[in-house]
N, C-alpha and C. Protein backbone atom coordinates (compact mmCIF):
# COMPACT_ATOMS: atom_id res chain seq x y z
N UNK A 1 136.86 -218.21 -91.28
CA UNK A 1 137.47 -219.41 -90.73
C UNK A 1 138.10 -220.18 -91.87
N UNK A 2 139.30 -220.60 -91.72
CA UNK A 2 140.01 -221.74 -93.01
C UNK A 2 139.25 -222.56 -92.84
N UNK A 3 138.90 -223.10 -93.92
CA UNK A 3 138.13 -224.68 -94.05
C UNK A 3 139.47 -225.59 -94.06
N UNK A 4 141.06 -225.26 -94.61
CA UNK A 4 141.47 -226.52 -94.49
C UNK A 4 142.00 -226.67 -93.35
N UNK A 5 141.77 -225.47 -92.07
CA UNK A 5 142.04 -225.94 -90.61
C UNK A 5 141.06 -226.75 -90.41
N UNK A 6 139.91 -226.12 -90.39
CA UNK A 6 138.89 -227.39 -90.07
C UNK A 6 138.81 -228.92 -90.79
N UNK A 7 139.68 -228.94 -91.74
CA UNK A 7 139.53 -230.15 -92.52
C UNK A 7 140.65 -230.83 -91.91
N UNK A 8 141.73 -230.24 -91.37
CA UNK A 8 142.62 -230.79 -90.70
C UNK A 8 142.78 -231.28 -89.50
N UNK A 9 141.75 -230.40 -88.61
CA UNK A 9 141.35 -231.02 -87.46
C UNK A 9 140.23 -232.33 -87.21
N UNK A 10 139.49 -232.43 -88.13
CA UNK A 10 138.56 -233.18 -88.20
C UNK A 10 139.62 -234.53 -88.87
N UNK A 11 140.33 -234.33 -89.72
CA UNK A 11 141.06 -235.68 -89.62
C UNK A 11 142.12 -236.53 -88.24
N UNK A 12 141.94 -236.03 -87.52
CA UNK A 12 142.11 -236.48 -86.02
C UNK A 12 141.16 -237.03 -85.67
N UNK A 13 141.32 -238.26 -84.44
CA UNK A 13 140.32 -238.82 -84.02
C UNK A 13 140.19 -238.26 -82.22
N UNK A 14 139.35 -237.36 -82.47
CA UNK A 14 139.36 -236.13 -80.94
C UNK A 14 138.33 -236.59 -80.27
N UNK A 15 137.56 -237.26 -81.20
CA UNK A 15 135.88 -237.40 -79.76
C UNK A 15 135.10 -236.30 -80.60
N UNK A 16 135.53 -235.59 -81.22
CA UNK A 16 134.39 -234.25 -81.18
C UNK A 16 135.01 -233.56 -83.16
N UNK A 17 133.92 -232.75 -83.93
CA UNK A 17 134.34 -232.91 -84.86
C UNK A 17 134.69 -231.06 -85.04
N UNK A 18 135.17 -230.71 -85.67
CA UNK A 18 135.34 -228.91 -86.19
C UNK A 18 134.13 -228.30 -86.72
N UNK A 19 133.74 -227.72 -87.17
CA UNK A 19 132.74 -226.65 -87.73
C UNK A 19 133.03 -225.57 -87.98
N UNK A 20 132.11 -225.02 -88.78
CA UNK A 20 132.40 -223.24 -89.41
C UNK A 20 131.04 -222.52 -88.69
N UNK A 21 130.99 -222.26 -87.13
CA UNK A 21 130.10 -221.60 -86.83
C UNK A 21 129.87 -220.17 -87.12
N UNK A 22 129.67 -219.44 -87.91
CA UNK A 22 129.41 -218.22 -88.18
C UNK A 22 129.02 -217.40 -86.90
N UNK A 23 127.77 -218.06 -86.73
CA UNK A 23 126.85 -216.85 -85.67
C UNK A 23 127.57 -216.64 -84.60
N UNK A 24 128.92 -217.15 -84.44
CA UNK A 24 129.70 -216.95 -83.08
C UNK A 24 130.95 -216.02 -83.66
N UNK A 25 131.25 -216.02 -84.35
CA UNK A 25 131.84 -214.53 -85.03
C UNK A 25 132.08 -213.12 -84.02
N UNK A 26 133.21 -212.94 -83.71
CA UNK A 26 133.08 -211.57 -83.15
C UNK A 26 132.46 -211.99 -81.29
N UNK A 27 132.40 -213.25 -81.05
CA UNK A 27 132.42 -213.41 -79.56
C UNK A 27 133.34 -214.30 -78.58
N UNK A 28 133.59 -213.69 -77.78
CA UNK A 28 134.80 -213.81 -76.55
C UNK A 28 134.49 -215.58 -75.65
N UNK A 29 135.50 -215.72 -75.13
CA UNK A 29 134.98 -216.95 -74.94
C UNK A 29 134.49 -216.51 -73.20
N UNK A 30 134.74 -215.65 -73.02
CA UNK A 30 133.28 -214.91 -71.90
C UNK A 30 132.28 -214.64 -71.73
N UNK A 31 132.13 -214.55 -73.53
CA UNK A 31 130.03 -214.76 -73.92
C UNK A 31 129.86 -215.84 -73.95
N UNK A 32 130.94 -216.99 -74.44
CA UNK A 32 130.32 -218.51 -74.36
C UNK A 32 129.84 -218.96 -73.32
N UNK A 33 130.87 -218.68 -72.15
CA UNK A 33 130.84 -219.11 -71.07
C UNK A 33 129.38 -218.51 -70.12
N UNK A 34 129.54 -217.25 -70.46
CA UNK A 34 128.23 -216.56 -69.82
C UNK A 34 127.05 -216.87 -69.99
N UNK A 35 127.11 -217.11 -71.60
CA UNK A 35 125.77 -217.27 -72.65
C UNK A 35 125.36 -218.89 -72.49
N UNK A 36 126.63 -220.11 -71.93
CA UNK A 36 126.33 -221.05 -72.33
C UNK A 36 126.34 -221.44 -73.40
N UNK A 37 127.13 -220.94 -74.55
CA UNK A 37 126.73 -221.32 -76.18
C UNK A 37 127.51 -222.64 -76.44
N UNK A 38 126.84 -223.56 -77.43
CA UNK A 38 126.85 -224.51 -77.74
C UNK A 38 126.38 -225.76 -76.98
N UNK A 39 125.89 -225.28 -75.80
CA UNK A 39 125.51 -226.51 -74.70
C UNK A 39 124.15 -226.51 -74.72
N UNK A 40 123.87 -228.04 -74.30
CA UNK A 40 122.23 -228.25 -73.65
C UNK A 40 122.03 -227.70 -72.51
N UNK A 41 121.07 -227.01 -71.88
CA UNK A 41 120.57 -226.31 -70.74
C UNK A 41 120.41 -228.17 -69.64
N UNK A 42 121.29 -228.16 -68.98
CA UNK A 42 121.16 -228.80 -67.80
C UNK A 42 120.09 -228.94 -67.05
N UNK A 43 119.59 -230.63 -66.90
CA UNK A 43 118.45 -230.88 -65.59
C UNK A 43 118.31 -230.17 -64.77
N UNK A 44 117.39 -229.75 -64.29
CA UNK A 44 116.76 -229.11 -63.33
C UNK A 44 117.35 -229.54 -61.94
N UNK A 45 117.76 -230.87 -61.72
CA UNK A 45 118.12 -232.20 -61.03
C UNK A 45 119.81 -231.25 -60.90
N UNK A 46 120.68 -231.26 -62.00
CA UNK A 46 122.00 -230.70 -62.05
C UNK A 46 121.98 -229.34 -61.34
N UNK A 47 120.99 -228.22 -61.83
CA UNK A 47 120.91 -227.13 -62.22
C UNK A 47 121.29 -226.91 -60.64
N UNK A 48 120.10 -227.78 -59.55
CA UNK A 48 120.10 -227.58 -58.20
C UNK A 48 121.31 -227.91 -57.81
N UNK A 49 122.21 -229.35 -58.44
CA UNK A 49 123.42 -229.52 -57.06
C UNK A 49 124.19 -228.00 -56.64
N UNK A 50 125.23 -228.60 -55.94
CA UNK A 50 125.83 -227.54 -54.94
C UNK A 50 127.02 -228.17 -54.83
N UNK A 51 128.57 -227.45 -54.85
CA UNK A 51 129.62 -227.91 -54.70
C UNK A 51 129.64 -228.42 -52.92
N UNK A 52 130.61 -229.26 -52.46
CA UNK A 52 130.73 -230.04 -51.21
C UNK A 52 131.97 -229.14 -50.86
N UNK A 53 131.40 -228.69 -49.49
CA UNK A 53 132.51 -227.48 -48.72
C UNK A 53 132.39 -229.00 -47.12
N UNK A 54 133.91 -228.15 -46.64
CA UNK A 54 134.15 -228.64 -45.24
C UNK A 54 135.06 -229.83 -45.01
N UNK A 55 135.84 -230.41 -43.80
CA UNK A 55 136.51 -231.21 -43.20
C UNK A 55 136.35 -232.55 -43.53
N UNK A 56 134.96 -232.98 -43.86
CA UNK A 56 134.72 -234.11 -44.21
C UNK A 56 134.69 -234.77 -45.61
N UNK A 57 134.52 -233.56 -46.62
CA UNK A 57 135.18 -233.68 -47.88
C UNK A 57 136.56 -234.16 -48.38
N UNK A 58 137.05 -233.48 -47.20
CA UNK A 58 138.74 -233.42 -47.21
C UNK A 58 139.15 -234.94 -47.51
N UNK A 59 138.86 -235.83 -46.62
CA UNK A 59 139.01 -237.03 -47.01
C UNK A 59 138.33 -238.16 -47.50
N UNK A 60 137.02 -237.59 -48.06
CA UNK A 60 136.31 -238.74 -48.92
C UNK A 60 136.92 -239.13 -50.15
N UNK A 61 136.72 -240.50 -49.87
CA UNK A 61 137.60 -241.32 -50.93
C UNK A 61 136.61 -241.98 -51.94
N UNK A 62 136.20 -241.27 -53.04
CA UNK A 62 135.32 -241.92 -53.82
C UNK A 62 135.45 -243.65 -54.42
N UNK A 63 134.77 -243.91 -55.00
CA UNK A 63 134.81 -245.57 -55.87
C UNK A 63 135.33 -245.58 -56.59
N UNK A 64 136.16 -246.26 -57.39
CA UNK A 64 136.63 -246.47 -58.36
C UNK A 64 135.65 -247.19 -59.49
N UNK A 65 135.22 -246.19 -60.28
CA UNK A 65 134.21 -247.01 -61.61
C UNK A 65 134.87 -248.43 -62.01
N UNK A 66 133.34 -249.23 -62.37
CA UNK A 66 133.16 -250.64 -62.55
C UNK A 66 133.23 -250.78 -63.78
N UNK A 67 133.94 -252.13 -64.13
CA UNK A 67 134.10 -252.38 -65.89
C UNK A 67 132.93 -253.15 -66.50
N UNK A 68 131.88 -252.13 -67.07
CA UNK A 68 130.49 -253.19 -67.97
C UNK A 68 130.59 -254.42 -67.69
N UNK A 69 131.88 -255.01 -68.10
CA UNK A 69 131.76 -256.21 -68.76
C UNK A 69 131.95 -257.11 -67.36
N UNK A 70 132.18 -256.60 -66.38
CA UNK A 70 132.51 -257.44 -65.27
C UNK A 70 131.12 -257.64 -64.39
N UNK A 71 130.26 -256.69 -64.62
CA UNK A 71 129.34 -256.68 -63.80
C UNK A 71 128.10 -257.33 -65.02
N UNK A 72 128.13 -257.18 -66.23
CA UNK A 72 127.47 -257.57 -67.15
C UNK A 72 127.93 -258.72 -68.49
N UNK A 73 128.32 -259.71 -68.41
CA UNK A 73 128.55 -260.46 -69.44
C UNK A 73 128.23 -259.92 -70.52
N UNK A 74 127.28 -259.55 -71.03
CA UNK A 74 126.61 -258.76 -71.80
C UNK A 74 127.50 -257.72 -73.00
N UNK A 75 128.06 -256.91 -71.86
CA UNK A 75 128.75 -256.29 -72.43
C UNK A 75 129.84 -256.74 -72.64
N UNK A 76 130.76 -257.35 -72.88
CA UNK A 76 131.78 -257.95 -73.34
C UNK A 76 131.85 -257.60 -74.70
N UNK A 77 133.30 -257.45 -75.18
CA UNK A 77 133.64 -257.31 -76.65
C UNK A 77 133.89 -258.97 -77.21
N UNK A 78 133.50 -259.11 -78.56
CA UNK A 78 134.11 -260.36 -79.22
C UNK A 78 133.43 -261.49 -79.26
């Protein structure tokens, strides 16, 4: 792996940083996916949901998420 790709990507501000994973060397991103690599093993709680099939899905109109600071003074910046 170039280190100055990874040094180059990590000077971006992505949320997430680069690495030189070795032990993943030589695998497809079909073992990741299969294997799960790099992730936490999901709640038991998650593990169970189930995607939402049928007519009534069709038009559920979810919430629109709430801003901290509106529901919490608290959180406010400044």
């Amino acid at each position: 792996m170039d280190g100055d790709l990874i040094d180059a990507v990590n000077r971006g501000n992505y949320g997430w940083r680069a690495a030189n994973y070795s032990q993943f060397w030589g695998m497809t991103l079909e073992d990741g996916i299969r294997h799960r690599l790099g992730t936490f093993r999901p709640s038991p709680t998650v593990m169970n949901m189930n995607e939402m099939h049928g007519s009534k899905t069709r038009h559920l109109v979810l919430p629109l998420p709430k801003e901290p600071e509106a529901e919490e003074p608290k959180f406010r910046a400044g």
